[in-house]
Structure formats: C-alpha cells, structure tokens
C-alpha atoms as a PDB file:
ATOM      1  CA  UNK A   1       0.000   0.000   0.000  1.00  0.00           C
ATOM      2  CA  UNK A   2       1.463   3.144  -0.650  1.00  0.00           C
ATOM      3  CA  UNK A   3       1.830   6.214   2.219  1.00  0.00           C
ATOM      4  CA  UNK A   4      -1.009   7.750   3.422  1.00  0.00           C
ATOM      5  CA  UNK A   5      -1.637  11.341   2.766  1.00  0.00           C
ATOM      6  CA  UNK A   6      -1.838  11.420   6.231  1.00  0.00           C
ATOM      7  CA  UNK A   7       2.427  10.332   6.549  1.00  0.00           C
ATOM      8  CA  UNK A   8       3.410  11.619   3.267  1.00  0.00           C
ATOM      9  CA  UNK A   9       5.211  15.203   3.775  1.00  0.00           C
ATOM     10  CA  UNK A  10       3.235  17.479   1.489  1.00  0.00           C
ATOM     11  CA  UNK A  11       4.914  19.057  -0.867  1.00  0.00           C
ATOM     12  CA  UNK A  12       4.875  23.309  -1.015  1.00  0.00           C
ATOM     13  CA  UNK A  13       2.900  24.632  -3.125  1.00  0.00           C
ATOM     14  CA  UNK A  14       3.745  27.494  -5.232  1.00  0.00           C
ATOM     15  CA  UNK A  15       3.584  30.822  -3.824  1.00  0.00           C
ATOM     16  CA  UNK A  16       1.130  32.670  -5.872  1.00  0.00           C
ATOM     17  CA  UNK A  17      -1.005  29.451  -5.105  1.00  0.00           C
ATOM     18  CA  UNK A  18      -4.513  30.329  -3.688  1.00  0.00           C
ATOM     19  CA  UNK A  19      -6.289  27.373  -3.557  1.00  0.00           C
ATOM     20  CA  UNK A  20      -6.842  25.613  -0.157  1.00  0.00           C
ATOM     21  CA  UNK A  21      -7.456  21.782   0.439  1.00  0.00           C
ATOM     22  CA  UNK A  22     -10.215  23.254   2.695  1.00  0.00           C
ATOM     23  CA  UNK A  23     -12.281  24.547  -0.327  1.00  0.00           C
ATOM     24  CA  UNK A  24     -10.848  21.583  -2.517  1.00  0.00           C
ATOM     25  CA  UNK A  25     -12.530  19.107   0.202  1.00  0.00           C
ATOM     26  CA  UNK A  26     -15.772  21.319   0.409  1.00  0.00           C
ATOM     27  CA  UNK A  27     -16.416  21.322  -3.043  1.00  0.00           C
ATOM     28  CA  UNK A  28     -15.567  17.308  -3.146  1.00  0.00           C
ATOM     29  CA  UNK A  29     -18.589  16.338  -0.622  1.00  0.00           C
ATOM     30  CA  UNK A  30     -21.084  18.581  -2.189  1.00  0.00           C
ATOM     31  CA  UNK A  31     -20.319  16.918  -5.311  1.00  0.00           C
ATOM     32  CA  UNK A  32     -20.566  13.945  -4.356  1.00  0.00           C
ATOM     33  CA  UNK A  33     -23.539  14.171  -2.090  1.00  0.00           C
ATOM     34  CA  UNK A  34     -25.418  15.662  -5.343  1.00  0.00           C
ATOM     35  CA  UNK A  35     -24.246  13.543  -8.055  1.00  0.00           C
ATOM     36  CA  UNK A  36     -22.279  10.266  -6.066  1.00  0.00           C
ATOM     37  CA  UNK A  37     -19.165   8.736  -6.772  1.00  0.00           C
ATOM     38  CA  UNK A  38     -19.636   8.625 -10.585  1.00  0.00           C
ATOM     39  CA  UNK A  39     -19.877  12.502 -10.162  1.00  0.00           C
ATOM     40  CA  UNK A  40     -16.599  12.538  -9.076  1.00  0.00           C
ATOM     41  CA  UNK A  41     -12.905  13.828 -10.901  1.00  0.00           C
ATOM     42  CA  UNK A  42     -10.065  15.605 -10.137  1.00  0.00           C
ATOM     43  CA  UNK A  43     -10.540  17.618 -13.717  1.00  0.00           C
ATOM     44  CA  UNK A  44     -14.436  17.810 -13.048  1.00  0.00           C
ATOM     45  CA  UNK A  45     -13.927  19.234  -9.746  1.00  0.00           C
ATOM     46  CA  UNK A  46     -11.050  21.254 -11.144  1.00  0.00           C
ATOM     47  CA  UNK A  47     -13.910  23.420 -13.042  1.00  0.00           C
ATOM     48  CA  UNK A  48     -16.102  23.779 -10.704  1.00  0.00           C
ATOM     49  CA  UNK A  49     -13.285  25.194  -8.392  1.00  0.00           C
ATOM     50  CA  UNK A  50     -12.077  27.715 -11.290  1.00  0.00           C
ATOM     51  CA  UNK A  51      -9.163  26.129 -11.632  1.00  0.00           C
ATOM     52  CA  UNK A  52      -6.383  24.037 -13.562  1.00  0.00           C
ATOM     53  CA  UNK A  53      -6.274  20.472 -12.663  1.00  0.00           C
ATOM     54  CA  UNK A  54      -2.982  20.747 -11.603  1.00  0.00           C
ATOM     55  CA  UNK A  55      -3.489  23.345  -9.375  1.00  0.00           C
ATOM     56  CA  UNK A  56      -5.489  20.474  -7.170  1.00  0.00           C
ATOM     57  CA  UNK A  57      -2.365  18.478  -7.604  1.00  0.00           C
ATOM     58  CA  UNK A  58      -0.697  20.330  -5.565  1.00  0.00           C
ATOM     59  CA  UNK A  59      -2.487  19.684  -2.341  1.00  0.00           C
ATOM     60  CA  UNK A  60      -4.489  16.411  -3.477  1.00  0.00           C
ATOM     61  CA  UNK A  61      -1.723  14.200  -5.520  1.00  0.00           C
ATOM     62  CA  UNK A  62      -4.531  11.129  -6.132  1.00  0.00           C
ATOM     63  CA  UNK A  63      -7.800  10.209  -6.153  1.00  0.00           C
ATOM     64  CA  UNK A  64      -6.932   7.831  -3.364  1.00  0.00           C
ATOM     65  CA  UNK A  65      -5.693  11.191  -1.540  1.00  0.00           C
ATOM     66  CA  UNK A  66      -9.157  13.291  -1.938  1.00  0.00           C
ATOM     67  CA  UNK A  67     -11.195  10.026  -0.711  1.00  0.00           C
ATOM     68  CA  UNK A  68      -8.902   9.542   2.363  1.00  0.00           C
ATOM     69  CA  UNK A  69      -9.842  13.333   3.181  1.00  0.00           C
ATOM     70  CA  UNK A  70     -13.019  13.407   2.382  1.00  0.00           C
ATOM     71  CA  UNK A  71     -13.679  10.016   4.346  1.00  0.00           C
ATOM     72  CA  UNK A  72     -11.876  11.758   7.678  1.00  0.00           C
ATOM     73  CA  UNK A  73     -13.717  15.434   6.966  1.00  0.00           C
ATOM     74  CA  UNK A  74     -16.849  13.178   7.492  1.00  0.00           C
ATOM     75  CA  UNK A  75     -15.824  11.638  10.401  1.00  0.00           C
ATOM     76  CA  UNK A  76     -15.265  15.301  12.126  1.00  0.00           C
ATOM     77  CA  UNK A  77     -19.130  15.551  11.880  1.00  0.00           C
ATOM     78  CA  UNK A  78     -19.858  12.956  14.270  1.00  0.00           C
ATOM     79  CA  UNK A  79     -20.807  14.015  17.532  1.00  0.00           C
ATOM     80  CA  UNK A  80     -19.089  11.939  20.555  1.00  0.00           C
ATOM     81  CA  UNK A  81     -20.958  13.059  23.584  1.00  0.00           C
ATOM     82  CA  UNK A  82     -18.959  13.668  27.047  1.00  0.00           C
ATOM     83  CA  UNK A  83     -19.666  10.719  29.124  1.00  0.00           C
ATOM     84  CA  UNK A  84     -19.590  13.529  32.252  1.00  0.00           C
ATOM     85  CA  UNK A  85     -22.372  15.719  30.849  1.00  0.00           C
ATOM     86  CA  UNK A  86     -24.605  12.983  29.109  1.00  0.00           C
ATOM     87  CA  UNK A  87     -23.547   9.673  30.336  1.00  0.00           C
ATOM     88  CA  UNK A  88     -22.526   6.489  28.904  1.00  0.00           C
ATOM     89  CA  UNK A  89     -25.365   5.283  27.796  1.00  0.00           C
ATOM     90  CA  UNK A  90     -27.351   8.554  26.405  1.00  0.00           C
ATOM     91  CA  UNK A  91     -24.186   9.396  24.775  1.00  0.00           C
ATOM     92  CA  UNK A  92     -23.740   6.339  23.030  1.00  0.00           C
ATOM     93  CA  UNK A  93     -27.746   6.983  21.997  1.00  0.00           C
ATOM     94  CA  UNK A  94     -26.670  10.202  20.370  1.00  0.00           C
ATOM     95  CA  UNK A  95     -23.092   8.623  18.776  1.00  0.00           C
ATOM     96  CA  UNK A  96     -24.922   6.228  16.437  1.00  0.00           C
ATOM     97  CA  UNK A  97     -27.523   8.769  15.862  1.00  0.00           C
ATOM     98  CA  UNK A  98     -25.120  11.177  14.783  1.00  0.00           C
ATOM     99  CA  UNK A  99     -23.243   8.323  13.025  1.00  0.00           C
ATOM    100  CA  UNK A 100     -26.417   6.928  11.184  1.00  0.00           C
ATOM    101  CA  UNK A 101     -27.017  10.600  10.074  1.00  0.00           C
ATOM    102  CA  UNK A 102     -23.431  11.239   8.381  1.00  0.00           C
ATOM    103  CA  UNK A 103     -24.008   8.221   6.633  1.00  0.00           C
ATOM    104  CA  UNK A 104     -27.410   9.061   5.058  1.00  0.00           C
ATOM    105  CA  UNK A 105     -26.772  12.378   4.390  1.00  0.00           C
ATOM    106  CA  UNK A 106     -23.648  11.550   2.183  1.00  0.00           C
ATOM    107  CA  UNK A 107     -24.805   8.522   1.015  1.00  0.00           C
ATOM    108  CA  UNK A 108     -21.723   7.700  -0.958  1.00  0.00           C
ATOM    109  CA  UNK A 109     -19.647   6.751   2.263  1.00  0.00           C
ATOM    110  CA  UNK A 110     -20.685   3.638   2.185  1.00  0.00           C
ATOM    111  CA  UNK A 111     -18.845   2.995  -1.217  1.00  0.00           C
ATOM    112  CA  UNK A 112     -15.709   3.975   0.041  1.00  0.00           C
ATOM    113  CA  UNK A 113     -14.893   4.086   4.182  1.00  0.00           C
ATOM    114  CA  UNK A 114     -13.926   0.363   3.953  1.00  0.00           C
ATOM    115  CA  UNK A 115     -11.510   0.783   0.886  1.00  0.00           C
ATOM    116  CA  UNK A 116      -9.435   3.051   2.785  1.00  0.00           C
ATOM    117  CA  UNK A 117      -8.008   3.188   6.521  1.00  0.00           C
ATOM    118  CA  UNK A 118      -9.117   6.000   8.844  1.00  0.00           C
ATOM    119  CA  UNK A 119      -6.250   7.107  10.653  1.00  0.00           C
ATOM    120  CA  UNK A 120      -7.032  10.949   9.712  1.00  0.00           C
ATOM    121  CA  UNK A 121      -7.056  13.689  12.890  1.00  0.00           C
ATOM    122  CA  UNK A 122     -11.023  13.678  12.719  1.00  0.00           C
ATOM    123  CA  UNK A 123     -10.988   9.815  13.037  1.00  0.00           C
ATOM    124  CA  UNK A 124      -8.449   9.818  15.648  1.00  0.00           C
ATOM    125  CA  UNK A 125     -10.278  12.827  17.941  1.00  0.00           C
ATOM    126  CA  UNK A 126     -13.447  10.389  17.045  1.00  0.00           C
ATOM    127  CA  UNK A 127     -12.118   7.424  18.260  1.00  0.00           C
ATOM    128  CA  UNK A 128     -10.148   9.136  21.377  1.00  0.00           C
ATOM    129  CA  UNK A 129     -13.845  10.726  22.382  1.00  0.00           C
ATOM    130  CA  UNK A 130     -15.541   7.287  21.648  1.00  0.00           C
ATOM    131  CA  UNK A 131     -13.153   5.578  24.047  1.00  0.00           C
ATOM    132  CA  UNK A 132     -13.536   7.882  26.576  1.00  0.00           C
ATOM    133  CA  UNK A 133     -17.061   7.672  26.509  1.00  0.00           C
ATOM    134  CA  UNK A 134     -16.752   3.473  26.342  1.00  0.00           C
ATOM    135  CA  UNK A 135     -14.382   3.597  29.136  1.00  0.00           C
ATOM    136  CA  UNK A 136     -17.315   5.466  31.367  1.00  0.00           C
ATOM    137  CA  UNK A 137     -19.665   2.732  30.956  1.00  0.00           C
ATOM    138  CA  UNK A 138     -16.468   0.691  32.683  1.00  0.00           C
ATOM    139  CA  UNK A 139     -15.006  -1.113  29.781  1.00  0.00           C
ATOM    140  CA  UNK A 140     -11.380  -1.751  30.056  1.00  0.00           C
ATOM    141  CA  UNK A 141      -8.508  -3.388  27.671  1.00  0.00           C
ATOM    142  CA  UNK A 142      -9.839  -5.139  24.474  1.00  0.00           C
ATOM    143  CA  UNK A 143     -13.592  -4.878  25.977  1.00  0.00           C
ATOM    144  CA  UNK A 144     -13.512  -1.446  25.548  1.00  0.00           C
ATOM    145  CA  UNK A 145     -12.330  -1.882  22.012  1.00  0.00           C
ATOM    146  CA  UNK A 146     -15.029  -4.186  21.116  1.00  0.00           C
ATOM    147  CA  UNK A 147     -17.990  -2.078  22.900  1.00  0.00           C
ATOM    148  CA  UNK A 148     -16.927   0.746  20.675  1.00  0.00           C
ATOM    149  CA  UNK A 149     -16.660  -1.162  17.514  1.00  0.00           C
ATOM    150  CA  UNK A 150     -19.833  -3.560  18.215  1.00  0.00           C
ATOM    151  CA  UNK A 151     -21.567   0.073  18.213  1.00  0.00           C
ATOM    152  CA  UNK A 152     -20.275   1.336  14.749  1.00  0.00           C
ATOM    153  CA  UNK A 153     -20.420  -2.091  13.060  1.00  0.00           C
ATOM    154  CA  UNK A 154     -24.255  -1.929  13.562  1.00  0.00           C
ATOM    155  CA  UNK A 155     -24.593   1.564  12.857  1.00  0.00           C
ATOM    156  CA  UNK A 156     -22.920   1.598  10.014  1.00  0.00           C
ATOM    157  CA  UNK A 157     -24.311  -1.044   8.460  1.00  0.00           C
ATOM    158  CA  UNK A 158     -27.932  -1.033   8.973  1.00  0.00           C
ATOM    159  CA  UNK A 159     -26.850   2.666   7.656  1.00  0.00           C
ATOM    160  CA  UNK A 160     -25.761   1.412   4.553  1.00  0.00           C
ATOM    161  CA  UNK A 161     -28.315  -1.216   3.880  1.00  0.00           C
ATOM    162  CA  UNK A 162     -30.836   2.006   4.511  1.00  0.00           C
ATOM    163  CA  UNK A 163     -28.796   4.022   2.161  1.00  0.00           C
ATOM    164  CA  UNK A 164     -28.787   1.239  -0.662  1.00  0.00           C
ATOM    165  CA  UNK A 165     -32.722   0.906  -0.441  1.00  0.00           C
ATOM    166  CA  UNK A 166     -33.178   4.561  -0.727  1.00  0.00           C
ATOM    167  CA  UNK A 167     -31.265   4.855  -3.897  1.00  0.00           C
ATOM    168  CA  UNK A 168     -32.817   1.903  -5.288  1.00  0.00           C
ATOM    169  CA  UNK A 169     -36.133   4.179  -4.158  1.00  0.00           C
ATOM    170  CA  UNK A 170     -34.350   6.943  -6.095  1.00  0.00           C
ATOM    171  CA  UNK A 171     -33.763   4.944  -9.777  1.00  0.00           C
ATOM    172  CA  UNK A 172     -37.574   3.884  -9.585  1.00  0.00           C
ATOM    173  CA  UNK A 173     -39.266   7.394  -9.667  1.00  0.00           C
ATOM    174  CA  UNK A 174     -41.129   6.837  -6.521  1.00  0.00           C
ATOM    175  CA  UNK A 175     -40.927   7.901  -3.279  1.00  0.00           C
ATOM    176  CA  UNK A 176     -39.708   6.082  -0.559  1.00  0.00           C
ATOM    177  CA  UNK A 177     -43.051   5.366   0.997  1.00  0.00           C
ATOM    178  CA  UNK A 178     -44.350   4.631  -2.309  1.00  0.00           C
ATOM    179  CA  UNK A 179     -41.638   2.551  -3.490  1.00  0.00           C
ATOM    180  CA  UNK A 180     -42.115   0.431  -0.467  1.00  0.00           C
ATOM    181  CA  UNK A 181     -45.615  -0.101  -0.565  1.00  0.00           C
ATOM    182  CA  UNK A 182     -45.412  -1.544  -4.188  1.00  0.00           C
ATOM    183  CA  UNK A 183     -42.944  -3.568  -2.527  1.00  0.00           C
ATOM    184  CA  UNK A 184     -45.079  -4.642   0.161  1.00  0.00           C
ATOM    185  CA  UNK A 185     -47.620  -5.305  -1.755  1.00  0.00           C
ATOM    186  CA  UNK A 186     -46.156  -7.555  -3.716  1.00  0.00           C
ATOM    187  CA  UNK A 187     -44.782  -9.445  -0.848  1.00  0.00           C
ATOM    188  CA  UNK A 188     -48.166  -9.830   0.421  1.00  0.00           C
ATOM    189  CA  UNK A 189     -49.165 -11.795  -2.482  1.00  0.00           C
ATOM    190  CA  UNK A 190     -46.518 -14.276  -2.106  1.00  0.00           C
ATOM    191  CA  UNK A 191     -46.692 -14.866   1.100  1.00  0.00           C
ATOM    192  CA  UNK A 192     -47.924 -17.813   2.233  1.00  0.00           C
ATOM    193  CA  UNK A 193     -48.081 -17.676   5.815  1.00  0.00           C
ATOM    194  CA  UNK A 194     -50.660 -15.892   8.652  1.00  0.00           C
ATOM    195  CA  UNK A 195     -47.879 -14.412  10.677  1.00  0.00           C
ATOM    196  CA  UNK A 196     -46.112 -12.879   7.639  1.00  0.00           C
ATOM    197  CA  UNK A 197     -49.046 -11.749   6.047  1.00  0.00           C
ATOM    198  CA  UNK A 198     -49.338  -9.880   9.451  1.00  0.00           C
ATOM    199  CA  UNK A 199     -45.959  -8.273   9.677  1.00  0.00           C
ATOM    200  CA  UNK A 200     -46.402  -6.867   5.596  1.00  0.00           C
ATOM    201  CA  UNK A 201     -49.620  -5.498   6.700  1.00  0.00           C
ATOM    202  CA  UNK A 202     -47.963  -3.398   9.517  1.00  0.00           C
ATOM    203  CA  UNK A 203     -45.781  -2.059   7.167  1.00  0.00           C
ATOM    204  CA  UNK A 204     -48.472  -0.740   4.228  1.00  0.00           C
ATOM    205  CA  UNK A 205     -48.729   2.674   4.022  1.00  0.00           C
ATOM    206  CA  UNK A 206     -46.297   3.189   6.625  1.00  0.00           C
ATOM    207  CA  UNK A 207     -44.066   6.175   6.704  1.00  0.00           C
ATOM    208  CA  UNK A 208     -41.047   4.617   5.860  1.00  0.00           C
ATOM    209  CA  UNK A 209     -38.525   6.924   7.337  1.00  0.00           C
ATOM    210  CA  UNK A 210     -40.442   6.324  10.955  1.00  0.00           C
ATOM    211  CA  UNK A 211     -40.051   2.902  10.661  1.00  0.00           C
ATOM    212  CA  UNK A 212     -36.184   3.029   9.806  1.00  0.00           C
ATOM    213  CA  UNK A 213     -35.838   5.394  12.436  1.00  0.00           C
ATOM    214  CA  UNK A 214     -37.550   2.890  14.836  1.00  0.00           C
ATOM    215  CA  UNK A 215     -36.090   0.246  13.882  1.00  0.00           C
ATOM    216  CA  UNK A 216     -32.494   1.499  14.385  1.00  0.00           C
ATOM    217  CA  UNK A 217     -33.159   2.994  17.493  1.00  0.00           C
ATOM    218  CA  UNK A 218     -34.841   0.021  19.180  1.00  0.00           C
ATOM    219  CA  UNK A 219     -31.796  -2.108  17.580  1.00  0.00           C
ATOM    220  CA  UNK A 220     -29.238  -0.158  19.410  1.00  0.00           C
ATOM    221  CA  UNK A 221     -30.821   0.102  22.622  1.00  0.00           C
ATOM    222  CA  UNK A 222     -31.025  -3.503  22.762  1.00  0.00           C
ATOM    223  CA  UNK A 223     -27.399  -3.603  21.632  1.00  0.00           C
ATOM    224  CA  UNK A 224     -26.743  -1.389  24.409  1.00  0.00           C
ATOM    225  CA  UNK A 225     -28.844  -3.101  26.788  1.00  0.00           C
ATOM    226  CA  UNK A 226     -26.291  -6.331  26.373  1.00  0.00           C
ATOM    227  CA  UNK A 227     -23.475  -4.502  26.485  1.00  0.00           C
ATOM    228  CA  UNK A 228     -24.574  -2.871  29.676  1.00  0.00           C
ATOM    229  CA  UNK A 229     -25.275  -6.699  30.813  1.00  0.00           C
ATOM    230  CA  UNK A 230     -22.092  -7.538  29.841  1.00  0.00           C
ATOM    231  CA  UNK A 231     -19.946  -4.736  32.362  1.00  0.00           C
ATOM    232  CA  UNK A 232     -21.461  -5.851  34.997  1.00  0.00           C
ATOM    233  CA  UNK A 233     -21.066  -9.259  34.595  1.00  0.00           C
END
C-alpha cells in the first residue's frame, strides 16, 4: 500500500497558489452528495473550483488522496458526547444517531470508508472521544475496544443497507413510501403464511422513514442493553 496522505510530507505549493485543500474538500462532498461517486474527478472538480487540474495536484496528488480526506472530513461531523455531561449510555444513543445521520446524508460513504483506513485527525479525535465515553460505561482493555466497535459495526451497516434501499427508491421514480408499498404489496401476495401476512400489513402505508428510524433505534438500545449486561457481569 502506498503512504497515506496522512504520513506523506506534502509538498509546497507554489507561492502565488490560492487554492486551499479546505475549499478543494468542500467542493468534493457537495459533489458527491449531489451527483455520487460517478460525479466525481479531479478535472471535473477542477472546473467547478475555477481552476487548472494541476493546481489540485498540488495539495491532493490522487484520487486515493481526496477520498482519504473526504472520508476523515466526514468523520469530524460525528458528535461523541462527554460521558460527564450525558452519560454512557445517552451518549452512546446520540453517537450512532449522529453516526447513522453522516451516513445518510452523504450517502456515498458507504462505497468507500472500507476501501481506505481512517487514521485521519477527525478519526483519531473520534475514536479518542468514543473511548472515553466506552471507558465510562467501565469497559477496560480489548472490551472497551469491542464495545466501541460492536456500536459502529451496527450503525454503520444497517446505515448502509438504509442508504442502498433509498437509492434503489431513487432509480424507480417513486418515493420512498411509495416505493415500499409496491414492494409490500407484492410481498403480500406471495406470502404464504398468517404471521407474515401480518408483519407486511404493519408495514403498508407506513411512513417509511419512521419505521427506519424505529427500527435502528430500538436495535441499538437492545445492543446497548447487552453490552450494559455484559460490564457488569
């Protein structure tokens, strides 16, 4: 693997340079919140920046480089709760809340935060915060680890699997609650047994953003509820 961006020594710029890797970054995640990963070139962003592609060279020498800080600029949005004002447990609460929202509202991450390692400053004041906040709940050593990770394993990928069904919601035309009624509909007529029948029903004209919201919420507090169980055993 070659050296991270984050190792590398960055090479000076010219002097009559203007350009910033701050505005370079900015314009990155709009673009690719708006248009995805297919949206996405040094040249094409280049133009919308008023500038020559080499110009973004200077601070951004790959693609590789511009995902690796876009990834990590993402990762400074996540709010990591002080155990000492919010607690443990509320704080984890609002940690894969905050998490789950990064990930929907730039619903290209998915695509990309497993190609690439984080060991950016925002993912390393993240995961600093996150083990402080672990470590009040009275985790210790490779528990503490594991409590952490266990958390953003199942945020971020009941995240992702909301993310995917929304864009496949996106390609049809409908809206979400739309799309998924066709969809439950549909199930409903292939279903063959009482108690499934049942749980489609629930579902029909449902709004479908409650019900992901529910259903992540009531999945992490019973993820939190075992690893409460499991500190105090």
């Amino acid at each position: 693997m070659k050296e991270s961006i984050w190792t590398r020594k960055p090479a000076a710029a010219p002097a009559r340079e203007t350009l910033t890797r701050e505005q370079i970054v900015k314009t990155a995640i709009a673009t690719l919140d708006a248009e995805g990963l297919a949206g996405l070139s040094i040249r094409k962003l280049a133009a919308k920046l008023g500038a020559g592609a080499t110009s973004l060279y200077w601070h951004v020498p790959t693609k590789d480089d511009l995902i690796d800080l876009l990834i990590d600029e993402i990762w400074g949005e996540i709010d990591v709760p002080d155990p000492a004002l919010a607690g443990w447990r509320n704080g984890a609460l609002l940690f894969g809340h905050s998490l789950r929202a990064a990930v929907i509202r730039h619903h290209w991450l998915p695509e990309v935060m497993y190609t690439r390692p984080s060991i950016g400053p925002n993912a390393m004041k993240l995961g600093a915060r996150g083990l402080t906040l672990f470590g009040a709940a009275g985790f210790t050593g490779n528990d503490l680890d594991y409590a952490m990770g266990s958390v953003m394993a199942y945020t971020l990928g009941t995240a992702s699997a909301e993310v995917a069904t929304r864009e496949v919601s996106r390609k049809s035309g409908r809206s979400l609650t739309e799309w998924a009624d066709v969809v439950m509909h549909e199930a409903e007529a292939t279903a063959d047994d009482d108690d499934m029948r049942e749980s489609i029903r629930r579902r029909v004209n449902r709004d479908i953003d409650t019900t992901f919201s529910e259903s992540f919420t009531f999945g992490l507090e019973a993820l939190l509820d075992g690893l409460q169980s499991k500190v105090k055993s």
